[in-house]
Protein backbone atom coordinates (compact mmCIF):
# COMPACT_ATOMS: atom_id res chain seq x y z
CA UNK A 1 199.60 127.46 24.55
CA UNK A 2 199.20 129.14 20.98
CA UNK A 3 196.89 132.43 20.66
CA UNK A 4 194.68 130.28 18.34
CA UNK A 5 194.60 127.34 20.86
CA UNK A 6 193.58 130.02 23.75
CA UNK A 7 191.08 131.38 21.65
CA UNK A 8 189.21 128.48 20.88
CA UNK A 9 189.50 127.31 24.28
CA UNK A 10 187.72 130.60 25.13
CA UNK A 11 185.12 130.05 22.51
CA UNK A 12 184.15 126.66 24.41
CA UNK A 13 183.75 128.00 27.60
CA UNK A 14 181.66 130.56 26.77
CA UNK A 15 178.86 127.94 25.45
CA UNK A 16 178.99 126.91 29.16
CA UNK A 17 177.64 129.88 31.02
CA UNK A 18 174.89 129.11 33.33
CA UNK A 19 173.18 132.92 32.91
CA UNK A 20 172.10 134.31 29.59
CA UNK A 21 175.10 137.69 29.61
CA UNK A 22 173.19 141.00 28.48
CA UNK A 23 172.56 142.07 25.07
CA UNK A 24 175.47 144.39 24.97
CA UNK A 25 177.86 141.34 26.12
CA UNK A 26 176.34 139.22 23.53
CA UNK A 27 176.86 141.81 20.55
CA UNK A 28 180.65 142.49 21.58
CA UNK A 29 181.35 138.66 21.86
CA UNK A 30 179.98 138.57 18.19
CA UNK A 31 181.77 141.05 16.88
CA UNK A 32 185.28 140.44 18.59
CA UNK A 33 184.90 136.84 17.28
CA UNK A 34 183.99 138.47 13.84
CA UNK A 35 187.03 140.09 13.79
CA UNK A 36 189.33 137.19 14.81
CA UNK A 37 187.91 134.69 12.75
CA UNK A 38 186.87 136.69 9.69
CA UNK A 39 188.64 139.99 9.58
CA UNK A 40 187.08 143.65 8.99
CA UNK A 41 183.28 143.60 7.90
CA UNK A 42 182.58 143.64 4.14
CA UNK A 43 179.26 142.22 4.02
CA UNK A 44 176.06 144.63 3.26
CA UNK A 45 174.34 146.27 6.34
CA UNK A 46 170.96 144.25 6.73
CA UNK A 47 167.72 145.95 5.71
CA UNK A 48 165.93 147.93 8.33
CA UNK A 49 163.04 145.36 9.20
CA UNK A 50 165.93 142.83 10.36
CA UNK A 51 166.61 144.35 13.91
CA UNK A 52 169.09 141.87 15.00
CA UNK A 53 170.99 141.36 12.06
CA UNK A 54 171.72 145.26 11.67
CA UNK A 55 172.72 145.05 15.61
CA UNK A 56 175.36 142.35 14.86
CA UNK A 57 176.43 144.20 11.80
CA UNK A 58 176.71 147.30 13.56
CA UNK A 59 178.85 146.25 16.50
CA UNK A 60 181.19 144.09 14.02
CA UNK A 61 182.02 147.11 11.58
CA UNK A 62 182.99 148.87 14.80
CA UNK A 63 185.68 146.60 15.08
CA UNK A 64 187.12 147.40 11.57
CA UNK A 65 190.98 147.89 11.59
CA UNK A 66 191.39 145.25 14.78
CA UNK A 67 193.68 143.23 13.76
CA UNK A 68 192.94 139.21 13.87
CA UNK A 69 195.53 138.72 17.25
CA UNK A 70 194.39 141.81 18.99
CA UNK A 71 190.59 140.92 18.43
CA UNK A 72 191.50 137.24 19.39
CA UNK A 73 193.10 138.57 22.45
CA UNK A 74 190.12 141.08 23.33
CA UNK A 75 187.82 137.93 22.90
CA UNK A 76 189.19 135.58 25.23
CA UNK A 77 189.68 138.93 27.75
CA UNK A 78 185.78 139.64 27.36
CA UNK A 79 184.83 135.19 27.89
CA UNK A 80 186.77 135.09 30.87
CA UNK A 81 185.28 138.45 32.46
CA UNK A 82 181.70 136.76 31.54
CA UNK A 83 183.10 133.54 32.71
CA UNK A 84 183.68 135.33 35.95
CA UNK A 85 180.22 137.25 36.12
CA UNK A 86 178.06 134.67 35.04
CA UNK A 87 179.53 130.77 35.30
């Protein structure tokens, strides 16, 4: 099985968690898909009254440089550890 085909496998199971993962899980799952699917951030950071979009666009531009494989591979990593903890 491709990368590609592994990663959107991952991206499946995740929607089928039966506990809501923290916060912290949430943000890196966003921003390692980010990565994989879109590539370093180069959008504006949100203004400061929009809390959660500055939290998403915070933990994506941490993952600038990643490259598209190794944040694909970090992503399905991260599902199956959540997969694990919360399924």
């Amino acid at each position: 099985m491709s990368l590609e085909q592994r990663f959107n496998e991952a991206a499946e199971k995740v929607k089928e968690l039966t506990k809501r993962p923290s916060d912290e899980e949430l943000l890196e799952l966003y921003a390692l898909f980010k990565q994989a699917t879109v590539g370093d951030n180069n959008t504006s950071k949100p203004g400061l009254l929009d809390l959660k979009g500055k939290y998403k666009w915070e933990a994506w531009d941490k993952k600038k440089g990643l490259s598209k494989d190794a944040a694909m591979e970090a992503y399905i990593t991260k599902v199956e550890e959540l997969v694990g903890k919360y399924a």
